[in-house]
Each structure stands twice: as C-alpha cells, then as structure tokens.
C-alpha atoms as a PDB file:
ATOM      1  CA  UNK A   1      65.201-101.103 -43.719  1.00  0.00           C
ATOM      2  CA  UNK A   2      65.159 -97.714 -45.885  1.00  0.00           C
ATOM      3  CA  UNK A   3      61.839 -97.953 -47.716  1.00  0.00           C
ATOM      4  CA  UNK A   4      60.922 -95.083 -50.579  1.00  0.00           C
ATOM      5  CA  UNK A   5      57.274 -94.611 -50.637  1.00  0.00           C
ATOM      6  CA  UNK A   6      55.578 -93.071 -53.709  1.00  0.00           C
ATOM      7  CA  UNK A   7      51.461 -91.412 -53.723  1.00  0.00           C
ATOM      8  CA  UNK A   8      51.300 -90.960 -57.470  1.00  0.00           C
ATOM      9  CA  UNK A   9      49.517 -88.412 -58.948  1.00  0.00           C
ATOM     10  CA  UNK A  10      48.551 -86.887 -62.910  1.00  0.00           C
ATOM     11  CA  UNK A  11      52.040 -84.235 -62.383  1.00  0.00           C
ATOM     12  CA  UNK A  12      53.213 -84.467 -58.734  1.00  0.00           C
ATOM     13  CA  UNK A  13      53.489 -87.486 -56.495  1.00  0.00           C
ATOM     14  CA  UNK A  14      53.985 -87.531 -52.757  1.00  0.00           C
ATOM     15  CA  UNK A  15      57.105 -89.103 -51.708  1.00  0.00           C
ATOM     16  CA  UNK A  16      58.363 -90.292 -48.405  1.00  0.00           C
ATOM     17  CA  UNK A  17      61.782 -92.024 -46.853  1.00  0.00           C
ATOM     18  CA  UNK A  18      62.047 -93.577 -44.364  1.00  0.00           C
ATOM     19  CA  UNK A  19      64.992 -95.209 -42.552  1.00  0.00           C
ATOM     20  CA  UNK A  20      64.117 -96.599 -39.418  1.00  0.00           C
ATOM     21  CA  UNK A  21      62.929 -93.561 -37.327  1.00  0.00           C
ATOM     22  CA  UNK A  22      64.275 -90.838 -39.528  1.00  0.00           C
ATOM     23  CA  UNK A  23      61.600 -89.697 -41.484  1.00  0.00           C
ATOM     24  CA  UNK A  24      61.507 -87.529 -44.960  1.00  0.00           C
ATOM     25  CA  UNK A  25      58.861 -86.217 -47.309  1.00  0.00           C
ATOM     26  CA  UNK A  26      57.821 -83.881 -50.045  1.00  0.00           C
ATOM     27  CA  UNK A  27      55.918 -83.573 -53.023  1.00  0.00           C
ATOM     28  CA  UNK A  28      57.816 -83.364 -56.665  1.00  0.00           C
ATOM     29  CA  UNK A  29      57.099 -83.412 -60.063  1.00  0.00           C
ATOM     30  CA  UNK A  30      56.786 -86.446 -61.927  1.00  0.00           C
ATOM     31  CA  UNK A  31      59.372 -86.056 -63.979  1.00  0.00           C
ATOM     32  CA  UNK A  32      61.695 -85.099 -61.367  1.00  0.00           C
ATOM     33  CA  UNK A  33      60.739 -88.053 -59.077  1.00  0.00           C
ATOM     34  CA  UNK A  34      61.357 -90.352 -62.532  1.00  0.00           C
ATOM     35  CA  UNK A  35      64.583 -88.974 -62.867  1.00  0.00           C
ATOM     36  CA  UNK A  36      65.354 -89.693 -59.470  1.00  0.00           C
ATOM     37  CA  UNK A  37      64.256 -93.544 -59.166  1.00  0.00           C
ATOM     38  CA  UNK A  38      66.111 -93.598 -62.960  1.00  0.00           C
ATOM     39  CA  UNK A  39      69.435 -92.128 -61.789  1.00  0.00           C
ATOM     40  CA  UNK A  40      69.243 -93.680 -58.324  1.00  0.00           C
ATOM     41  CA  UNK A  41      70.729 -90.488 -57.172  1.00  0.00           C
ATOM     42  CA  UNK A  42      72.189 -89.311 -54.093  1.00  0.00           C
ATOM     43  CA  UNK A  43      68.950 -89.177 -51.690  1.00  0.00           C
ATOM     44  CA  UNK A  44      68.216 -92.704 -52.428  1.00  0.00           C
ATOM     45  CA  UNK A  45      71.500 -94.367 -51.393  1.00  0.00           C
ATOM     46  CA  UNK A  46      70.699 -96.746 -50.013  1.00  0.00           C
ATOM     47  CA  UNK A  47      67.175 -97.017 -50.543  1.00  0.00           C
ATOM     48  CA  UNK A  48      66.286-101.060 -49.789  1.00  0.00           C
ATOM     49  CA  UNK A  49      62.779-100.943 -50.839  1.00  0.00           C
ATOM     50  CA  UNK A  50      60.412 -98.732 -53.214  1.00  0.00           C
ATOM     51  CA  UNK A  51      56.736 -99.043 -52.503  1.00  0.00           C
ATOM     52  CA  UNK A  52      54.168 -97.211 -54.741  1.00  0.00           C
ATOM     53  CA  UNK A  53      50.281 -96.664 -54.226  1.00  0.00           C
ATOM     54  CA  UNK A  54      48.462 -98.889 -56.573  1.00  0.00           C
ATOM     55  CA  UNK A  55      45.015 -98.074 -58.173  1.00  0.00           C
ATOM     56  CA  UNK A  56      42.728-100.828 -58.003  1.00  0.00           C
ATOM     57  CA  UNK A  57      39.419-100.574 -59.836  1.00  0.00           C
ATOM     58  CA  UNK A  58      36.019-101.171 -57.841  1.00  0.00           C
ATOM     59  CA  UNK A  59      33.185-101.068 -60.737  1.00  0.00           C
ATOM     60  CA  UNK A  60      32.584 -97.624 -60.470  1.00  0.00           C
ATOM     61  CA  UNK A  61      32.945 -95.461 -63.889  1.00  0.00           C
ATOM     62  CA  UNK A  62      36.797 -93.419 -63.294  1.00  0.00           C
ATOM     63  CA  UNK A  63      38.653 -90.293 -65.253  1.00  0.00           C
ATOM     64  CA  UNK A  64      41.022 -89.291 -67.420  1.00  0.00           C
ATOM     65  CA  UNK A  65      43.382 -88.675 -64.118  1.00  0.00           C
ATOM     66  CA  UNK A  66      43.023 -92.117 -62.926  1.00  0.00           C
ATOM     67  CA  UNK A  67      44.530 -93.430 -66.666  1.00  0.00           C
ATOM     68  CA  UNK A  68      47.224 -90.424 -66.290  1.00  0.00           C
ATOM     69  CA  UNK A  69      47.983 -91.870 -62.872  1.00  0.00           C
ATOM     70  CA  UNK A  70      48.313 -95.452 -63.607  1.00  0.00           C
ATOM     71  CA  UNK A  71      51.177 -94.389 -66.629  1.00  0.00           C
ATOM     72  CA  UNK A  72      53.105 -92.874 -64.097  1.00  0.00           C
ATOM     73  CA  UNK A  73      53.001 -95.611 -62.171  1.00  0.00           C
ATOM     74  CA  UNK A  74      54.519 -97.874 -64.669  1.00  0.00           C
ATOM     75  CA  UNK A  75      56.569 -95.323 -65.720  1.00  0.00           C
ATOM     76  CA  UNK A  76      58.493 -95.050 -61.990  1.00  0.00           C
ATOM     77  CA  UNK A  77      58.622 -99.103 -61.926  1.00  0.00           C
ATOM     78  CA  UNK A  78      60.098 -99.098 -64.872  1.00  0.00           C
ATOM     79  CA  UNK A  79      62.808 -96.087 -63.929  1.00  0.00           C
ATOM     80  CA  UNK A  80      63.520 -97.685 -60.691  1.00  0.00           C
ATOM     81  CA  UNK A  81      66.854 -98.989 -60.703  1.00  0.00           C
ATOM     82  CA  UNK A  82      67.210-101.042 -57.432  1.00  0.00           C
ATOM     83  CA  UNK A  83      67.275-105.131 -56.812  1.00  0.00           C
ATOM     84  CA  UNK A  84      64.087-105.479 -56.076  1.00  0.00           C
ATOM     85  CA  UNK A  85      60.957-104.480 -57.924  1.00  0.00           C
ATOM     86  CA  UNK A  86      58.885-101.948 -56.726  1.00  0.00           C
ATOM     87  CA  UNK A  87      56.044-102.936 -54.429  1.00  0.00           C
ATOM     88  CA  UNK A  88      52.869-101.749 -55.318  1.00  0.00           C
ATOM     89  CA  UNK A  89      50.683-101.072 -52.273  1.00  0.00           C
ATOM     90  CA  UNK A  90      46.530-100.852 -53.198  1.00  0.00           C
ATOM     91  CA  UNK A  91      45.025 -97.748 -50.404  1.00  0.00           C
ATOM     92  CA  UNK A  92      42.294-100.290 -49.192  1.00  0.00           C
ATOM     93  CA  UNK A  93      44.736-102.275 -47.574  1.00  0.00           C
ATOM     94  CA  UNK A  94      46.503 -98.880 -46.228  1.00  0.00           C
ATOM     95  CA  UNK A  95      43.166 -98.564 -45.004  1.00  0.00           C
ATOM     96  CA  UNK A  96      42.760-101.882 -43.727  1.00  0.00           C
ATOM     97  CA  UNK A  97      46.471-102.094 -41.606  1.00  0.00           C
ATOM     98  CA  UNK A  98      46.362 -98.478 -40.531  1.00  0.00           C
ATOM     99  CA  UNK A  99      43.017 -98.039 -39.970  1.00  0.00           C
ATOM    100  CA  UNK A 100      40.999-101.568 -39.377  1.00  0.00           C
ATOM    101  CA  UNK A 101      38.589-100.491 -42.181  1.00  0.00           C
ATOM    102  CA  UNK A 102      37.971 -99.864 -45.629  1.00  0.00           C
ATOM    103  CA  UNK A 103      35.942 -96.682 -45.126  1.00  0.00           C
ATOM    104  CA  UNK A 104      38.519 -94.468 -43.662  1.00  0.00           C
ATOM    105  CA  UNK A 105      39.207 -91.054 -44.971  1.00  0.00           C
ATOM    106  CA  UNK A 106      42.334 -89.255 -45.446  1.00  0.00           C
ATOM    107  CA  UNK A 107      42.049 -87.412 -41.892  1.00  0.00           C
ATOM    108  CA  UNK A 108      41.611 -90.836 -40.601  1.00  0.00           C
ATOM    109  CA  UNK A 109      45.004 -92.344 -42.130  1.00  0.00           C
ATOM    110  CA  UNK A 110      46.478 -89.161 -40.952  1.00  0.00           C
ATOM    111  CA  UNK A 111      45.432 -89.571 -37.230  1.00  0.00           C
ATOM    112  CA  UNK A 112      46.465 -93.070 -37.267  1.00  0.00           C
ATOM    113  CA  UNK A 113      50.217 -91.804 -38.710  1.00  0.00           C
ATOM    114  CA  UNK A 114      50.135 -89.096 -35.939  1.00  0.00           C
ATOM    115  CA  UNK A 115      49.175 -91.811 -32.933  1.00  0.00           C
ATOM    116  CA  UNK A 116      51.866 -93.975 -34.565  1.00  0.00           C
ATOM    117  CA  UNK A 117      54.838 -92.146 -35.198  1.00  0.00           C
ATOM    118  CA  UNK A 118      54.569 -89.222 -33.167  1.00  0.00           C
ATOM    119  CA  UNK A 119      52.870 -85.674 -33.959  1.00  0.00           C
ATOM    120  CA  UNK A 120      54.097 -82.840 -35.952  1.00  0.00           C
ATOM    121  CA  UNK A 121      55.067 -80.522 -33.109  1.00  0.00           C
ATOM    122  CA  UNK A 122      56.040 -77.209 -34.047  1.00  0.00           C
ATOM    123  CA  UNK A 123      59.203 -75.264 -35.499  1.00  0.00           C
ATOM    124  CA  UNK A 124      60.711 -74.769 -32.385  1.00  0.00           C
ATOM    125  CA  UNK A 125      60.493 -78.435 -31.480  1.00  0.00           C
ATOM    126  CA  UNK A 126      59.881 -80.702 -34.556  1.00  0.00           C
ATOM    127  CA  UNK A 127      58.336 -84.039 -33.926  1.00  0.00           C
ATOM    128  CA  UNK A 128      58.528 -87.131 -36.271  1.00  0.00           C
ATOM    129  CA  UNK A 129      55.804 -85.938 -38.584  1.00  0.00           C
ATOM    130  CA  UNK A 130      56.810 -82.583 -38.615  1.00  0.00           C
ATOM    131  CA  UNK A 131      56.960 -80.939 -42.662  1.00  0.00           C
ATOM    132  CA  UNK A 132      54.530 -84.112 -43.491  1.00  0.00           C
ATOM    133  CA  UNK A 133      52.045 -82.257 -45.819  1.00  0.00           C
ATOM    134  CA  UNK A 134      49.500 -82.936 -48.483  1.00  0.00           C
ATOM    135  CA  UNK A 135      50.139 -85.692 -50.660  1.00  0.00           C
ATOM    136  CA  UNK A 136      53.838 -86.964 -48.473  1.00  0.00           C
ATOM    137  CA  UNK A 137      51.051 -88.237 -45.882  1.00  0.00           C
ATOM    138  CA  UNK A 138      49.679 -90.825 -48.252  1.00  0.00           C
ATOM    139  CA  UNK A 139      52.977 -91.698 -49.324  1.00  0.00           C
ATOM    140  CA  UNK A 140      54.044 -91.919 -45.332  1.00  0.00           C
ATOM    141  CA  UNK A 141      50.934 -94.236 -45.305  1.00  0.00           C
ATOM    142  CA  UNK A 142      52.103 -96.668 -48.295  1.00  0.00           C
ATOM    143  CA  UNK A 143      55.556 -96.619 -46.456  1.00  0.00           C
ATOM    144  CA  UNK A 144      54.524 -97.755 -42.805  1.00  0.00           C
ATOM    145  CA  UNK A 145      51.918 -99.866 -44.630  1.00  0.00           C
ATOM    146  CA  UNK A 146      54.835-102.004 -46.285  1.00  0.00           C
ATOM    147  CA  UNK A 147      57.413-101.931 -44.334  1.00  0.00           C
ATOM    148  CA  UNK A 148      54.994-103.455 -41.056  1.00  0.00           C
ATOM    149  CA  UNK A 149      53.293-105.500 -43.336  1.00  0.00           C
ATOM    150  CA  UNK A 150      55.927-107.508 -45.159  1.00  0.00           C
ATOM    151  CA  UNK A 151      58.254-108.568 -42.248  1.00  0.00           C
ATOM    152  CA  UNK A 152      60.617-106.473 -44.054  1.00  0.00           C
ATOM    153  CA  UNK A 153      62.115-103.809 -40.896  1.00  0.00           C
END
C-alpha cells in the first residue's frame, strides 16, 4: 500500500510517502502541499491512502497556532482528491503503537522509526531513513502508525 502521511503545521507541514520499503519525505508549504493533494499530481500517483496528524484537545488552555493548524487540516481533507477520505491519525496513539506510551517525546518516536525501519546512514551509503528531517519524522510516524495499524499493507 502507498500511504501519504501529513504533520500539519501553521505554514509548513511534514510530509512523507511511503510505498512499501521505499521511503520519501520533506517539508513544504501549505499551500504547496494543498495544491498537491488538490491536483493529485504526479508524486502522488498512485497514492492509496492519505493519513494526517490530528489534534485532539486534553483540557489544557491552547494557541492561536493550534486553531491555524486545525484549518489546514480541513483544508488538505477537503483538497484531497483520492477514493478514500483522509485518515486522521491523533499523536497519542502514534505514541501509543510506536512507543507503548503516552509520554514519549519526539526523540523517542524518532528512535523507535530508526530501530524500525533502519537508520539514516550517511551520504555515501544512505539507509532507509536517510534525508528524514524535522517535521517529515512525525509525518513518517503518522505513516507507519496507519499503515500497521489498520491492516491496510
């Protein structure tokens, strides 16, 4: 299965493909990554699944970036042009199947990507994880997250 992760953000989102063991990332604008999930373009072909981090509120008081965030959401759900609606994937349970617990931190998810997949090796001699930087790692997270989690391989 080719699964399209998305780690939304206020202007750039983390993005990464992945197609069985080939693995892509990056980080783009948000207009650029709407335009892309709108016009279905080229990179996507055939792109099975989309899967997008979902905020999920937990009582405590949030800003104007979490409200910026959550448009842009709906705004790439509603650009994406595929059969199936997006999935939208909430970081505790990224936490949860990646990590066994809700109190993992970034470096955490990262490690368990790394023991996973493979680790980043260098330029010489790329691993899988290799150009995974920054904001692609949570989207790498969301991606592994669905695609081991709903049967769907």
């Amino acid at each position: 299965m080719r699964v399209l992760a998305i780690d939304p953000g206020t202007t750039q989102s983390g993005w990464a493909l992945i197609n069985g063991s080939t693995l892509s990332s990056g980080v783009m604008k948000n207009a650029d990554m709407r335009f892309l999930l709108q016009d279905y373009g080229d990179i996507l072909r055939p792109t099975d699944r989309v899967a997008i981090e979902m905020i999920a509120s937990y009582g405590m008081p949030v800003g104007k970036e979490v409200f910026e965030t959550c448009v842009w959401i709906g705004r790439f759900c509603e650009a994406w042009k595929g059969e199936s609606e997006p999935a939208l994937i909430y970081r505790r349970d990224v936490k949860l199947h990646l990590c066994g617990s809700v109190r993992a931190k970034d470096a955490n998810i990262r490690q368990a990507l790394i023991d996973k997949l493979g680790p980043q090796g260098t330029k010489k001699e790329p691993g899988p994880t290799y150009g995974v930087k920054s904001h692609a790692w949570a989207a790498l997270a969301v991606a592994v997250t669905f695609a081991e989690t709903t049967g769907d391989r």
